[in-house]
PDB file of N, CA and C in Angstrom:
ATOM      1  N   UNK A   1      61.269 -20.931 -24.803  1.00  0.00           N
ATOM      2  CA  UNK A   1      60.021 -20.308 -24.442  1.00  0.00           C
ATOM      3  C   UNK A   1      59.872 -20.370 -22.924  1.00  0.00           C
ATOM      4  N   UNK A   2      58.907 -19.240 -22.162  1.00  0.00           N
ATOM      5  CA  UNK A   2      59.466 -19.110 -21.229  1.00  0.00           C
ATOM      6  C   UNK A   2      57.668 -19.491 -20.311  1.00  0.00           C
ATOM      7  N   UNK A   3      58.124 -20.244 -19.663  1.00  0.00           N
ATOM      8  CA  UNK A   3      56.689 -21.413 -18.943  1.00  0.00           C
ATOM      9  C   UNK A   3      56.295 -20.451 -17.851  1.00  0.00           C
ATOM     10  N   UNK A   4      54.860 -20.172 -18.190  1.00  0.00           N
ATOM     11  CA  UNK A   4      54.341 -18.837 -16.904  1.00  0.00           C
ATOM     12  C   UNK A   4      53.497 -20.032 -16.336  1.00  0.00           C
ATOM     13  N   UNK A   5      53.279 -19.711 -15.125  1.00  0.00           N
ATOM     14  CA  UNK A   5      52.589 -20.532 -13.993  1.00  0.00           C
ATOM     15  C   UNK A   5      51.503 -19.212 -13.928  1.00  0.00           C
ATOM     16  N   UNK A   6      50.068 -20.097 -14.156  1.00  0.00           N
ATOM     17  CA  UNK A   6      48.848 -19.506 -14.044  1.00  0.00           C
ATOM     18  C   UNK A   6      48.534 -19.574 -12.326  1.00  0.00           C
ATOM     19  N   UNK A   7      47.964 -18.354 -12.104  1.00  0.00           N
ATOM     20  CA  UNK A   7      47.917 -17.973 -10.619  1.00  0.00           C
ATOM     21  C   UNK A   7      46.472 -17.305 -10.277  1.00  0.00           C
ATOM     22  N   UNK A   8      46.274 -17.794  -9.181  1.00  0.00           N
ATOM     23  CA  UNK A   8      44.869 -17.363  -9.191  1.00  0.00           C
ATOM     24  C   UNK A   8      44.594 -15.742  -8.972  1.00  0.00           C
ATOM     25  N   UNK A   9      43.808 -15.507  -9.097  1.00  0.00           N
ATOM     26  CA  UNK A   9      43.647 -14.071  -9.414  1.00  0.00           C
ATOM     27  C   UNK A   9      42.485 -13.468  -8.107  1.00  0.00           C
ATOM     28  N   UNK A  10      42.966 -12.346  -7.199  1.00  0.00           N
ATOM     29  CA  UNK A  10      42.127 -12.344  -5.916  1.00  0.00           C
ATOM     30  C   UNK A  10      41.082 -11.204  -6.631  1.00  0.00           C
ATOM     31  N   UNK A  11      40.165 -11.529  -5.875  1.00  0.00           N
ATOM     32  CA  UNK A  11      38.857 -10.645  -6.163  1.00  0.00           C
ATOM     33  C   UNK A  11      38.584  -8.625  -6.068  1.00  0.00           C
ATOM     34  N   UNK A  12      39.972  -8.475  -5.617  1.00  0.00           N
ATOM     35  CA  UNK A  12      40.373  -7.053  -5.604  1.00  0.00           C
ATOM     36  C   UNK A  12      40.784  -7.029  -7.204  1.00  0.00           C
ATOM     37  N   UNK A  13      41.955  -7.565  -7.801  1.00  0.00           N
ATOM     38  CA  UNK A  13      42.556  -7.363  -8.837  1.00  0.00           C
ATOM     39  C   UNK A  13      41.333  -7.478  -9.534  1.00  0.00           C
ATOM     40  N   UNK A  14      40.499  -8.154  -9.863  1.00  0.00           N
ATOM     41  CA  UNK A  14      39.135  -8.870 -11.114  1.00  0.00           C
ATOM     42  C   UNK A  14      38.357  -7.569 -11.081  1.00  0.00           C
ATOM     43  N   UNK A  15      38.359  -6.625  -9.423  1.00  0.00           N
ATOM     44  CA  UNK A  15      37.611  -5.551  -9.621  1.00  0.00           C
ATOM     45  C   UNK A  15      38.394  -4.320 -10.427  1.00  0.00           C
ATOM     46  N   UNK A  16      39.283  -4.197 -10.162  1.00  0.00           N
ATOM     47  CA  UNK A  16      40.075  -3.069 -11.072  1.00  0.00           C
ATOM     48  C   UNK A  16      40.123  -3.809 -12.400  1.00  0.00           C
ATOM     49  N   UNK A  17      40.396  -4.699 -12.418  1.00  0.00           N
ATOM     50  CA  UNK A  17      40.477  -5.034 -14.163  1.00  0.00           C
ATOM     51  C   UNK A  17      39.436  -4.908 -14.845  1.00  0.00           C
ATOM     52  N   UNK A  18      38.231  -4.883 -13.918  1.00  0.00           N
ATOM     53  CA  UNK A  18      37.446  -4.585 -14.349  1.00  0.00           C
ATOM     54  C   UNK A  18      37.085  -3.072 -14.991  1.00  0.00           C
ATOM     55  N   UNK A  19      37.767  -2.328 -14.353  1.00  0.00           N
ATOM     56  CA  UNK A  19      37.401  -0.717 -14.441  1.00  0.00           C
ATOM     57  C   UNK A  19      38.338  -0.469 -15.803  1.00  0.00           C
ATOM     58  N   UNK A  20      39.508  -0.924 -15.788  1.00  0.00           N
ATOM     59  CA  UNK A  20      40.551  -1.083 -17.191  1.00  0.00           C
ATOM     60  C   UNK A  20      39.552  -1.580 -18.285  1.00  0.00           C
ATOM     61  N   UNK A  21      39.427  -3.017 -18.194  1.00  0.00           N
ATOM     62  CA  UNK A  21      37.924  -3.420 -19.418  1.00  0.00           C
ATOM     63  C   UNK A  21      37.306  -2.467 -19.794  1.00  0.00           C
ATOM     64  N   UNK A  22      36.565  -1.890 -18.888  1.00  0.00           N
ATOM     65  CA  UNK A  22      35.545  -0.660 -19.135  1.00  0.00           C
ATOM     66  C   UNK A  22      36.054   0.072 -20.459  1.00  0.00           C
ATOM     67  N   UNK A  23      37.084   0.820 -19.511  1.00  0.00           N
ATOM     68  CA  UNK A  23      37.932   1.951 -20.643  1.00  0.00           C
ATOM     69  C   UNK A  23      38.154   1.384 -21.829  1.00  0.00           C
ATOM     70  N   UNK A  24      38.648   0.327 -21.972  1.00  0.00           N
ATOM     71  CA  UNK A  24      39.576  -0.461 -23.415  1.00  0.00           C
ATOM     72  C   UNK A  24      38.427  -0.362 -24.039  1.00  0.00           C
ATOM     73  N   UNK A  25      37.054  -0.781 -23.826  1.00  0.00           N
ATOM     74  CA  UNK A  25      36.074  -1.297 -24.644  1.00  0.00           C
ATOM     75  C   UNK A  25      35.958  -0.474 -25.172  1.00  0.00           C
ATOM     76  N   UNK A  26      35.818   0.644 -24.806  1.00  0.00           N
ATOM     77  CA  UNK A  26      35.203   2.056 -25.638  1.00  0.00           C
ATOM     78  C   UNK A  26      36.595   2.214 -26.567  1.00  0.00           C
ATOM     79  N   UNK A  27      37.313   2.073 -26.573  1.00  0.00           N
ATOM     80  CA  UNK A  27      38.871   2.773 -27.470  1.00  0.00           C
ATOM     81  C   UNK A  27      38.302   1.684 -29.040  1.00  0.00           C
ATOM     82  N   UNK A  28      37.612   2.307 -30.127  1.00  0.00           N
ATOM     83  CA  UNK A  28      37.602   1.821 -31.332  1.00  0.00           C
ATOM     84  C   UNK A  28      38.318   0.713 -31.963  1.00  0.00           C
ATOM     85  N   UNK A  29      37.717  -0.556 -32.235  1.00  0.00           N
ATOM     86  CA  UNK A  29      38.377  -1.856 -32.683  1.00  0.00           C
ATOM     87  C   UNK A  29      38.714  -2.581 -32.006  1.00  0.00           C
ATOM     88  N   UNK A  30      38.541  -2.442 -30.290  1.00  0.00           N
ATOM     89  CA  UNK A  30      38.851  -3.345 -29.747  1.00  0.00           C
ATOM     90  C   UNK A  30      38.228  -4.521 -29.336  1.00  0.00           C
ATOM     91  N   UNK A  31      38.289  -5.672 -29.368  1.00  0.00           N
ATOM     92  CA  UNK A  31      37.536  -6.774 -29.096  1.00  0.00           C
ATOM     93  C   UNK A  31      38.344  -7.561 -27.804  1.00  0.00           C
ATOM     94  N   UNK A  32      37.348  -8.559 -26.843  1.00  0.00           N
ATOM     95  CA  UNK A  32      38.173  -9.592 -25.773  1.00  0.00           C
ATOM     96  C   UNK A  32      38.140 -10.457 -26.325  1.00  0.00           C
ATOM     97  N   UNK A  33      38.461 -11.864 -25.646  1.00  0.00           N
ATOM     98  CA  UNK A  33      38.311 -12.685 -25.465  1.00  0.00           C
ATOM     99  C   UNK A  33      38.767 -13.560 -24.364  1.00  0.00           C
ATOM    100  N   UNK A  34      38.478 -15.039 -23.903  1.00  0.00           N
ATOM    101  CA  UNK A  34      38.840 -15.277 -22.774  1.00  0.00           C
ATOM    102  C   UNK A  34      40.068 -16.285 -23.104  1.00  0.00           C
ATOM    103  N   UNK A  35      41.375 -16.205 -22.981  1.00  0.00           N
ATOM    104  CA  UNK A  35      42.136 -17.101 -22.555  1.00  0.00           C
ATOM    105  C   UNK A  35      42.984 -17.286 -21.493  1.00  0.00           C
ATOM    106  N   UNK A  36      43.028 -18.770 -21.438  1.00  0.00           N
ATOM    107  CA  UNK A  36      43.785 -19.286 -19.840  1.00  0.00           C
ATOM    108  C   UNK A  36      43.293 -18.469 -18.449  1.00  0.00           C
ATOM    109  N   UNK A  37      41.880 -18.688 -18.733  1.00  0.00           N
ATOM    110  CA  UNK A  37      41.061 -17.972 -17.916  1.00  0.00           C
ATOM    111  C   UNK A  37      41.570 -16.246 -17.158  1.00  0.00           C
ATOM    112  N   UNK A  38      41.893 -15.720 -18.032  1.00  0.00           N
ATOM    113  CA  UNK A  38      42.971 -14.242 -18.324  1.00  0.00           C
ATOM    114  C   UNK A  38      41.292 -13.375 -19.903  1.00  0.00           C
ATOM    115  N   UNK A  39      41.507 -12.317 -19.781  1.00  0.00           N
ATOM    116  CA  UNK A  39      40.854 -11.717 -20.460  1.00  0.00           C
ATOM    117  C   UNK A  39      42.103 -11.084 -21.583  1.00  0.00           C
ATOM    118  N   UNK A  40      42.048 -11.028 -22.793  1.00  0.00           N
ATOM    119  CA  UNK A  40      42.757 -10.657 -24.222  1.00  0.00           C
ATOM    120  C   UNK A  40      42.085  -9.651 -25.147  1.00  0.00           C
ATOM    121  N   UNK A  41      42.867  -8.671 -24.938  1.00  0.00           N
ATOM    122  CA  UNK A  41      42.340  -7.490 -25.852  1.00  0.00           C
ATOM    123  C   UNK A  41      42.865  -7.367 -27.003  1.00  0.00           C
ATOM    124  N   UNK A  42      42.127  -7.166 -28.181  1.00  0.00           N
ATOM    125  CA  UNK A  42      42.740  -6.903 -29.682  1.00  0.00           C
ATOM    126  C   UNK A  42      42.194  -5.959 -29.623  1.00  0.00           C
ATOM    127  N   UNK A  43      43.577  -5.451 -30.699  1.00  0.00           N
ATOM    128  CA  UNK A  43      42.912  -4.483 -31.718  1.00  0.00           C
ATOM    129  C   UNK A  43      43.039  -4.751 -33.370  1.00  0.00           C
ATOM    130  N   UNK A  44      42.461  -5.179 -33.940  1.00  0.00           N
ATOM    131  CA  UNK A  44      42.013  -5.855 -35.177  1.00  0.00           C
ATOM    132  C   UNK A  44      42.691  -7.206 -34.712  1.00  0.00           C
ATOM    133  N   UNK A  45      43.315  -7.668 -35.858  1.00  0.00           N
ATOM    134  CA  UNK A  45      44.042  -9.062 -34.891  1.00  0.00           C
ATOM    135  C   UNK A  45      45.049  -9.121 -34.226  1.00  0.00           C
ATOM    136  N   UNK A  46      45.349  -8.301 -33.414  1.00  0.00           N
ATOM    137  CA  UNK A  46      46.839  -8.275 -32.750  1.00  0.00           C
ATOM    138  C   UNK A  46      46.382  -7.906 -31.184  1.00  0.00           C
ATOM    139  N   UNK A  47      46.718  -9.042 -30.502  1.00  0.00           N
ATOM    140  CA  UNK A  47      46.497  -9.274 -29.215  1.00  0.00           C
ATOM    141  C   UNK A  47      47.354  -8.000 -28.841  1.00  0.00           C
ATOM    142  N   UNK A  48      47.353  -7.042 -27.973  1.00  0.00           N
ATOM    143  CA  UNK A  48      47.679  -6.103 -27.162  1.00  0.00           C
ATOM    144  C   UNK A  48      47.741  -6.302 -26.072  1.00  0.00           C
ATOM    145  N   UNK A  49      47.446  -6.494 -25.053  1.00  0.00           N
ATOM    146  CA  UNK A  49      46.845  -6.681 -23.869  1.00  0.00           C
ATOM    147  C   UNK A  49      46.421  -7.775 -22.888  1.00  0.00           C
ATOM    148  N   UNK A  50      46.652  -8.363 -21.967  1.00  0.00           N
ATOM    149  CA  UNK A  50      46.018  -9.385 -20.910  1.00  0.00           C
ATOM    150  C   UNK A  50      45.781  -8.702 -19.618  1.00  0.00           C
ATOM    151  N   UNK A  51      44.768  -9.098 -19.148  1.00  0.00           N
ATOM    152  CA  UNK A  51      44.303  -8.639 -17.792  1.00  0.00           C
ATOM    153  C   UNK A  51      44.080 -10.371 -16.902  1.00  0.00           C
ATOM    154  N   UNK A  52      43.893  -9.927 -15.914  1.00  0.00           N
ATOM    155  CA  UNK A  52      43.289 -10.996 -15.185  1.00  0.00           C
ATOM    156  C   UNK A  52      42.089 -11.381 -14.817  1.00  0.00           C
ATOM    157  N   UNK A  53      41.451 -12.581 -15.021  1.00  0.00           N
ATOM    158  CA  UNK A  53      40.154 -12.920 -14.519  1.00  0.00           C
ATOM    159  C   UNK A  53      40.639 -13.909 -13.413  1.00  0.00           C
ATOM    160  N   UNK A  54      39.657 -15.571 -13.629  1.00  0.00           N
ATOM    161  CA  UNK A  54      39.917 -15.968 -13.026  1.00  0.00           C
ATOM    162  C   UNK A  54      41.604 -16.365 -12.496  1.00  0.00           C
ATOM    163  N   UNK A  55      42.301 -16.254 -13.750  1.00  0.00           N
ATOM    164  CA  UNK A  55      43.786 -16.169 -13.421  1.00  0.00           C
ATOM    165  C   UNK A  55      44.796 -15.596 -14.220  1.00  0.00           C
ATOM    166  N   UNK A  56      45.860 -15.261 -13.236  1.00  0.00           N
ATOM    167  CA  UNK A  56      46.868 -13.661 -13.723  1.00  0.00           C
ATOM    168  C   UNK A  56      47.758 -14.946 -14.114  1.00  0.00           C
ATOM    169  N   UNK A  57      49.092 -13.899 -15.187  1.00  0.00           N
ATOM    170  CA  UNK A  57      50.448 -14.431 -15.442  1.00  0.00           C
ATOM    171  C   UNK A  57      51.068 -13.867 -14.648  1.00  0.00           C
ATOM    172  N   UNK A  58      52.574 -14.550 -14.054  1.00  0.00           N
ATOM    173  CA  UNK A  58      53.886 -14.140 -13.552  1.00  0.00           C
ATOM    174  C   UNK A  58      53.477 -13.267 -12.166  1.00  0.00           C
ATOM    175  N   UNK A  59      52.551 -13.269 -12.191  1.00  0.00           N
ATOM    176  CA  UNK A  59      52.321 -12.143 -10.474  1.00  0.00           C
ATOM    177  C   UNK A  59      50.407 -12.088 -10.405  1.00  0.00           C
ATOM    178  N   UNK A  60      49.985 -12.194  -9.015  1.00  0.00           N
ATOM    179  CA  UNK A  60      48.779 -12.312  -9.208  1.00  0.00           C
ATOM    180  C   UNK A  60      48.040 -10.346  -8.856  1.00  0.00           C
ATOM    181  N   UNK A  61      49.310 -10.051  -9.022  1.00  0.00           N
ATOM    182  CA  UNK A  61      48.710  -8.599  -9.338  1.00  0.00           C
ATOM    183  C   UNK A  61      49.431  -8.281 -10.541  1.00  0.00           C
ATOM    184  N   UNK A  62      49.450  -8.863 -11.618  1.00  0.00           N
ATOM    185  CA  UNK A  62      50.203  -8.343 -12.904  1.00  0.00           C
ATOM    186  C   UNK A  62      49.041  -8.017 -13.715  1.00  0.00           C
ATOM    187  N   UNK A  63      49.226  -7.075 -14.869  1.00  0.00           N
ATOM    188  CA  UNK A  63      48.693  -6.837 -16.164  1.00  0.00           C
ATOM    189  C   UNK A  63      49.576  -6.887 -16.806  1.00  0.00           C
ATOM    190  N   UNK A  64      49.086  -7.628 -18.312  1.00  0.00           N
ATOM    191  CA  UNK A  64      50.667  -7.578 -19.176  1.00  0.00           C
ATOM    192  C   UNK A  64      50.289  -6.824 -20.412  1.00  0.00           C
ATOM    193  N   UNK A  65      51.425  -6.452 -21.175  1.00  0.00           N
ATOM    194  CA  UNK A  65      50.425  -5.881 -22.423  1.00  0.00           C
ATOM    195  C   UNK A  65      52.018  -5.928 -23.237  1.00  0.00           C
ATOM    196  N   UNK A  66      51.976  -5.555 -24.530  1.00  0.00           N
ATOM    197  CA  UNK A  66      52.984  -5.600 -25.666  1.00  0.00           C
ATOM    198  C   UNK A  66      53.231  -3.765 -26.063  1.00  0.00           C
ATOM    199  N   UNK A  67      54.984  -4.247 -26.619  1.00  0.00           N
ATOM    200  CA  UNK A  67      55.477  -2.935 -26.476  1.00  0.00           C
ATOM    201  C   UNK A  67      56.526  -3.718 -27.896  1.00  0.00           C
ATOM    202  N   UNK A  68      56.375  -2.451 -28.618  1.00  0.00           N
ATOM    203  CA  UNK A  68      57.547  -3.011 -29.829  1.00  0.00           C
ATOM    204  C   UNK A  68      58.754  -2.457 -29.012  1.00  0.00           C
ATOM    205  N   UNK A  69      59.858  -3.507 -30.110  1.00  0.00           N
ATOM    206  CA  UNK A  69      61.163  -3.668 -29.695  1.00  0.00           C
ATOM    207  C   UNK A  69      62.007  -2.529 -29.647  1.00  0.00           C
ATOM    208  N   UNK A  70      63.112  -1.942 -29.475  1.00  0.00           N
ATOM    209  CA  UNK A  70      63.992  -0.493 -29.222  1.00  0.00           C
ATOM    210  C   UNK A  70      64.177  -0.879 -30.478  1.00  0.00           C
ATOM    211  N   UNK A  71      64.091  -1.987 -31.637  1.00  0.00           N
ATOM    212  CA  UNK A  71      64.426  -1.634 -33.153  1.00  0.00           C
ATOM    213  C   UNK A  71      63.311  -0.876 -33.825  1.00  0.00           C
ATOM    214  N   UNK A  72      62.894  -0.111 -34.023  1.00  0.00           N
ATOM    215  CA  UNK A  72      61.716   0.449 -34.658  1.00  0.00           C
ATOM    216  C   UNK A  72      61.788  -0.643 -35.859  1.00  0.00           C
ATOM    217  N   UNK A  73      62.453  -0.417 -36.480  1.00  0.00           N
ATOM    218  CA  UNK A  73      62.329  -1.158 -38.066  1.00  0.00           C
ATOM    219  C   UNK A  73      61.712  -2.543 -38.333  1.00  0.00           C
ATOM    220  N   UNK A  74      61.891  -3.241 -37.199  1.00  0.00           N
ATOM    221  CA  UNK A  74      61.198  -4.971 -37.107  1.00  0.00           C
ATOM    222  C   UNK A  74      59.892  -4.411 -36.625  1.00  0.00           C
ATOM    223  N   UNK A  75      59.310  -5.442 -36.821  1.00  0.00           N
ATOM    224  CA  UNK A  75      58.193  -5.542 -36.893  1.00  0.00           C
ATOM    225  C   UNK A  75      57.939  -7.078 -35.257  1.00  0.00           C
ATOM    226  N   UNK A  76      58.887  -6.555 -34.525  1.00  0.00           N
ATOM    227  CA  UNK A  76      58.576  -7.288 -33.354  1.00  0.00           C
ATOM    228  C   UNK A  76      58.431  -6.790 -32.301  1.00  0.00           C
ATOM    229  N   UNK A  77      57.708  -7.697 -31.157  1.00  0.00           N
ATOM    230  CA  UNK A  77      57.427  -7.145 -29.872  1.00  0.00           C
ATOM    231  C   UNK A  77      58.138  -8.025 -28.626  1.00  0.00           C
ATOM    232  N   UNK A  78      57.763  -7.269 -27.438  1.00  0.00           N
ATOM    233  CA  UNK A  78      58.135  -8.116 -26.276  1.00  0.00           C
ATOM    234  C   UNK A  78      56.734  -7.655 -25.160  1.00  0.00           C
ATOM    235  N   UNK A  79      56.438  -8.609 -24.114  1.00  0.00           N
ATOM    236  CA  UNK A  79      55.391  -8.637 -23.588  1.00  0.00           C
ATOM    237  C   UNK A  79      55.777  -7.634 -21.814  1.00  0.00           C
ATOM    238  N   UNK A  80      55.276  -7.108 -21.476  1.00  0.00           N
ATOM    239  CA  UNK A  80      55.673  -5.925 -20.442  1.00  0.00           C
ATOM    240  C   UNK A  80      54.271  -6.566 -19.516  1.00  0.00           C
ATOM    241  N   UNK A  81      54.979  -6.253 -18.328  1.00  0.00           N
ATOM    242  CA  UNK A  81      54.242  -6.504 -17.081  1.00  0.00           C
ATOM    243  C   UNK A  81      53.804  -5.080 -16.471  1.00  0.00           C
ATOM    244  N   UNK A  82      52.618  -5.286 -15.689  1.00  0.00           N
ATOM    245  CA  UNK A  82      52.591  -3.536 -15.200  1.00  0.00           C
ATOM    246  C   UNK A  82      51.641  -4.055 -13.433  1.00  0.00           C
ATOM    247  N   UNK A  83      52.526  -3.955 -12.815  1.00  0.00           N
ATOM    248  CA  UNK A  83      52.339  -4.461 -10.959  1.00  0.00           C
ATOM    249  C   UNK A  83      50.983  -3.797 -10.724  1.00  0.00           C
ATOM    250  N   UNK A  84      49.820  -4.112 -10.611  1.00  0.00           N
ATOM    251  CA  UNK A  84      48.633  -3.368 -10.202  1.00  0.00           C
ATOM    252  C   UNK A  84      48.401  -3.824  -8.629  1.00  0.00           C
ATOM    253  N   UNK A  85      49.202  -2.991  -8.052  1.00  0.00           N
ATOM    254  CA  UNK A  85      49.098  -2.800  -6.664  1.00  0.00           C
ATOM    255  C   UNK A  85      47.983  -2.517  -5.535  1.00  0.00           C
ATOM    256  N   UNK A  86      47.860  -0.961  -6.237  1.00  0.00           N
ATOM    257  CA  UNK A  86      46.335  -0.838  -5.414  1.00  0.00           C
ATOM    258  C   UNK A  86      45.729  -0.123  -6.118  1.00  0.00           C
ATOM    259  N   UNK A  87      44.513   0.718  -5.967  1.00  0.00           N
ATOM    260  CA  UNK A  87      43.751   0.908  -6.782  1.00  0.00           C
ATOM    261  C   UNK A  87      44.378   2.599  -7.259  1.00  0.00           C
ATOM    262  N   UNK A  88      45.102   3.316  -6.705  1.00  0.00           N
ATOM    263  CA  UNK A  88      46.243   4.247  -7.027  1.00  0.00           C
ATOM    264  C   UNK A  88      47.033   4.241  -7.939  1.00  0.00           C
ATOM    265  N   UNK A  89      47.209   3.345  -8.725  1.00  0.00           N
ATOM    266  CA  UNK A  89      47.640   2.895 -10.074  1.00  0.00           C
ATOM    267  C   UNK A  89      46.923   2.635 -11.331  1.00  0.00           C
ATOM    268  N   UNK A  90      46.122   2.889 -10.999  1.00  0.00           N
ATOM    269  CA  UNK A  90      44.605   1.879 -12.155  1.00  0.00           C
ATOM    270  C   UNK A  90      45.091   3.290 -13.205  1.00  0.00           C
ATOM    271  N   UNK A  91      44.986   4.726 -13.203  1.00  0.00           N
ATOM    272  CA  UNK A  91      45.584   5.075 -14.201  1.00  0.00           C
ATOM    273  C   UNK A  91      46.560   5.411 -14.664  1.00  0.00           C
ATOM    274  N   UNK A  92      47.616   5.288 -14.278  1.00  0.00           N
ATOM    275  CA  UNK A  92      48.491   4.589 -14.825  1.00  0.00           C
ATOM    276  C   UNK A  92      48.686   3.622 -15.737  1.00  0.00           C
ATOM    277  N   UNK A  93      48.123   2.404 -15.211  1.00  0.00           N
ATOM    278  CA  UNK A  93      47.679   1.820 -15.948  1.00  0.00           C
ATOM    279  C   UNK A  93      47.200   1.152 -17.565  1.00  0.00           C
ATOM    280  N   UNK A  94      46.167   2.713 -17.334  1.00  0.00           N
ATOM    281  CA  UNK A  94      45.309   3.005 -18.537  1.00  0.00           C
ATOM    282  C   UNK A  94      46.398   3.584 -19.022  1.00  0.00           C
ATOM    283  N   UNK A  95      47.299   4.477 -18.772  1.00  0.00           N
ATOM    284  CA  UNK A  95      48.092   4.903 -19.883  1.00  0.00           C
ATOM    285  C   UNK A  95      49.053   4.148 -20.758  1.00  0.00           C
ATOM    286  N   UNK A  96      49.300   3.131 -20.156  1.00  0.00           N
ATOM    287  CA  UNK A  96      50.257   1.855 -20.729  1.00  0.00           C
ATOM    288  C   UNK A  96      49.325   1.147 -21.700  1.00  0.00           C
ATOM    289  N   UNK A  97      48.260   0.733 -21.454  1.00  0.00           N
ATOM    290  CA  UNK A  97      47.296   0.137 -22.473  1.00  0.00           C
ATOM    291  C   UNK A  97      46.812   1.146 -23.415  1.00  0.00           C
ATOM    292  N   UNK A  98      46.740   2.439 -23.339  1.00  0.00           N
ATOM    293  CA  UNK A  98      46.215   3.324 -23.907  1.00  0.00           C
ATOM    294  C   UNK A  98      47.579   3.145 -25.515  1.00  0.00           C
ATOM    295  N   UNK A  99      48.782   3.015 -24.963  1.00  0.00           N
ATOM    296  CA  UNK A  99      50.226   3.290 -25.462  1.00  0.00           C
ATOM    297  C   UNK A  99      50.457   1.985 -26.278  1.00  0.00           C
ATOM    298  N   UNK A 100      50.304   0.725 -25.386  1.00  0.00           N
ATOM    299  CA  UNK A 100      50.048  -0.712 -26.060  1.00  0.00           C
ATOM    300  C   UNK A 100      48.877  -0.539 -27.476  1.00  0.00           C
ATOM    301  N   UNK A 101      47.954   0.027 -26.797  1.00  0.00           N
ATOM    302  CA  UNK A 101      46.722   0.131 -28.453  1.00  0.00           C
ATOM    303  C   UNK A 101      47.076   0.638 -29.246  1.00  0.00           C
ATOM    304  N   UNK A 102      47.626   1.853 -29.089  1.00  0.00           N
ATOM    305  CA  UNK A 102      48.337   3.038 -30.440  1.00  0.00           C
ATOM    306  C   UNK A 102      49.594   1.759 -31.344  1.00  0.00           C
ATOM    307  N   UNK A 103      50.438   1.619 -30.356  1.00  0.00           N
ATOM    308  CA  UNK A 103      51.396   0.996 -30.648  1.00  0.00           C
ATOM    309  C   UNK A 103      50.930  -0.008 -31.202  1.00  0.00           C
ATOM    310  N   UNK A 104      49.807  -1.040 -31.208  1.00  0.00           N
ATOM    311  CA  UNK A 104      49.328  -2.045 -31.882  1.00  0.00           C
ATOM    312  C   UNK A 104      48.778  -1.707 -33.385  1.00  0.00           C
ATOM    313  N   UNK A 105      48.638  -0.534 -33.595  1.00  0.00           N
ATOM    314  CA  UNK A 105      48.365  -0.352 -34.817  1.00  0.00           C
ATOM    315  C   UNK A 105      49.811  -0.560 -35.948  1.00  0.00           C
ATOM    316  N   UNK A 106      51.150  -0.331 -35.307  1.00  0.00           N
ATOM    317  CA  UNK A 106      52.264  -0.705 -35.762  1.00  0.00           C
ATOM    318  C   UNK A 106      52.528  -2.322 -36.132  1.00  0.00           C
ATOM    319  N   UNK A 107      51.703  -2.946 -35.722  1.00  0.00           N
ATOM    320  CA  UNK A 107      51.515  -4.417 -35.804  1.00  0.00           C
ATOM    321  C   UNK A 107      51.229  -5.267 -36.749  1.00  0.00           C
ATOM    322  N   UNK A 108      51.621  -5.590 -38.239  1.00  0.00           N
ATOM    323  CA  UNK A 108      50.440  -6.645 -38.595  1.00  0.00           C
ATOM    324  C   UNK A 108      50.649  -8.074 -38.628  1.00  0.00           C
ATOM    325  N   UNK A 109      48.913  -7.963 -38.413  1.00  0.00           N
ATOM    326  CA  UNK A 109      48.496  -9.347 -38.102  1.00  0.00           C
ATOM    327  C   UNK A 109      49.086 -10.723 -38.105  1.00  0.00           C
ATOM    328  N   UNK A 110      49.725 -11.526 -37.672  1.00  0.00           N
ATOM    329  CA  UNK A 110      50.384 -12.880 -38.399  1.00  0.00           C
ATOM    330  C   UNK A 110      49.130 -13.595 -39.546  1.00  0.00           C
ATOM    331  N   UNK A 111      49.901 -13.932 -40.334  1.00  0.00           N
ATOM    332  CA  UNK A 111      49.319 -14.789 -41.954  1.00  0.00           C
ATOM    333  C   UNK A 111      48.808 -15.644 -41.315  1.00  0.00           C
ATOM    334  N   UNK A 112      47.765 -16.240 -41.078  1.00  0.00           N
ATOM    335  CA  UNK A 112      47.021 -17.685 -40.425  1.00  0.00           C
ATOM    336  C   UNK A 112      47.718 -18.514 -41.519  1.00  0.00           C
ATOM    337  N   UNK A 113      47.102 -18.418 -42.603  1.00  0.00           N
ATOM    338  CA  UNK A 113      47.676 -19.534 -43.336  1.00  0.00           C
ATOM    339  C   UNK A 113      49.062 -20.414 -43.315  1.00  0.00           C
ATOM    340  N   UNK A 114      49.833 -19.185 -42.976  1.00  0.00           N
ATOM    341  CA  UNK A 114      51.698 -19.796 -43.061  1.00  0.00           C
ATOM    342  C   UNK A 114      51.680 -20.449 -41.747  1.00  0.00           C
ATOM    343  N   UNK A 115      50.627 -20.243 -40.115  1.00  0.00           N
ATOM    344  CA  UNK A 115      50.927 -21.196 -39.341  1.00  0.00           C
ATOM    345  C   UNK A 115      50.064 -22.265 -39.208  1.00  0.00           C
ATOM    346  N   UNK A 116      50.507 -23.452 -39.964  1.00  0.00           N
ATOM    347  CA  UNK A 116      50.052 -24.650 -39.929  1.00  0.00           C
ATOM    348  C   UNK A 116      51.047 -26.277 -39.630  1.00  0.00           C
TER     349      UNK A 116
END
């Protein structure tokens, strides 16, 4: 497993992530929440998405979000970074999360029960 160093997150990035939030909220089923002081978007139970609050992963201008694997047939993912540079990118952006949400509907949920 691969150890991300939490990074603080500058007050430019918190404002565009902010404008991303915006959009996601409105896209049907999606819910946040706050972890590792990072904001987490679902869509039903399948995390999609991280933005940055008080702190980013792997780059303190990163957004990360999930992308299934080049196997269509599994039912697995890998986590994708997207460099939010300047504010010239923000849609862009949105189109990767827009792509992460669709694609999360390909997802289901992990069994709570079986992880104990």
């Amino acid at each position: 497993m691969k150890n991300f160093a939490l990074l603080p997150a500058s007050q430019e990035i918190r404002e565009w992530c902010s404008i991303l939030e915006q959009e996601m909220m409105h896209w049907p089923g999606v819910k946040m929440s706050h972890i590792f002081g990072t904001h987490a978007f679902y869509h039903r139970k399948v995390m999609f998405a991280m933005l940055p609050d008080k702190r980013s992963l792997e780059s303190s201008t990163a957004i990360s979000f999930i992308t299934p694997c080049q196997d269509h047939e599994s039912q697995t993912s890998i986590w994708q970074t997207f460099e939010l540079k300047d504010r010239n990118l923000i849609e862009a952006a949105i189109e990767s999360l827009e792509k992460a949400y669709r694609d999360s509907m390909l997802f289901s949920p992990i069994d709570q029960s079986a992880v104990r």
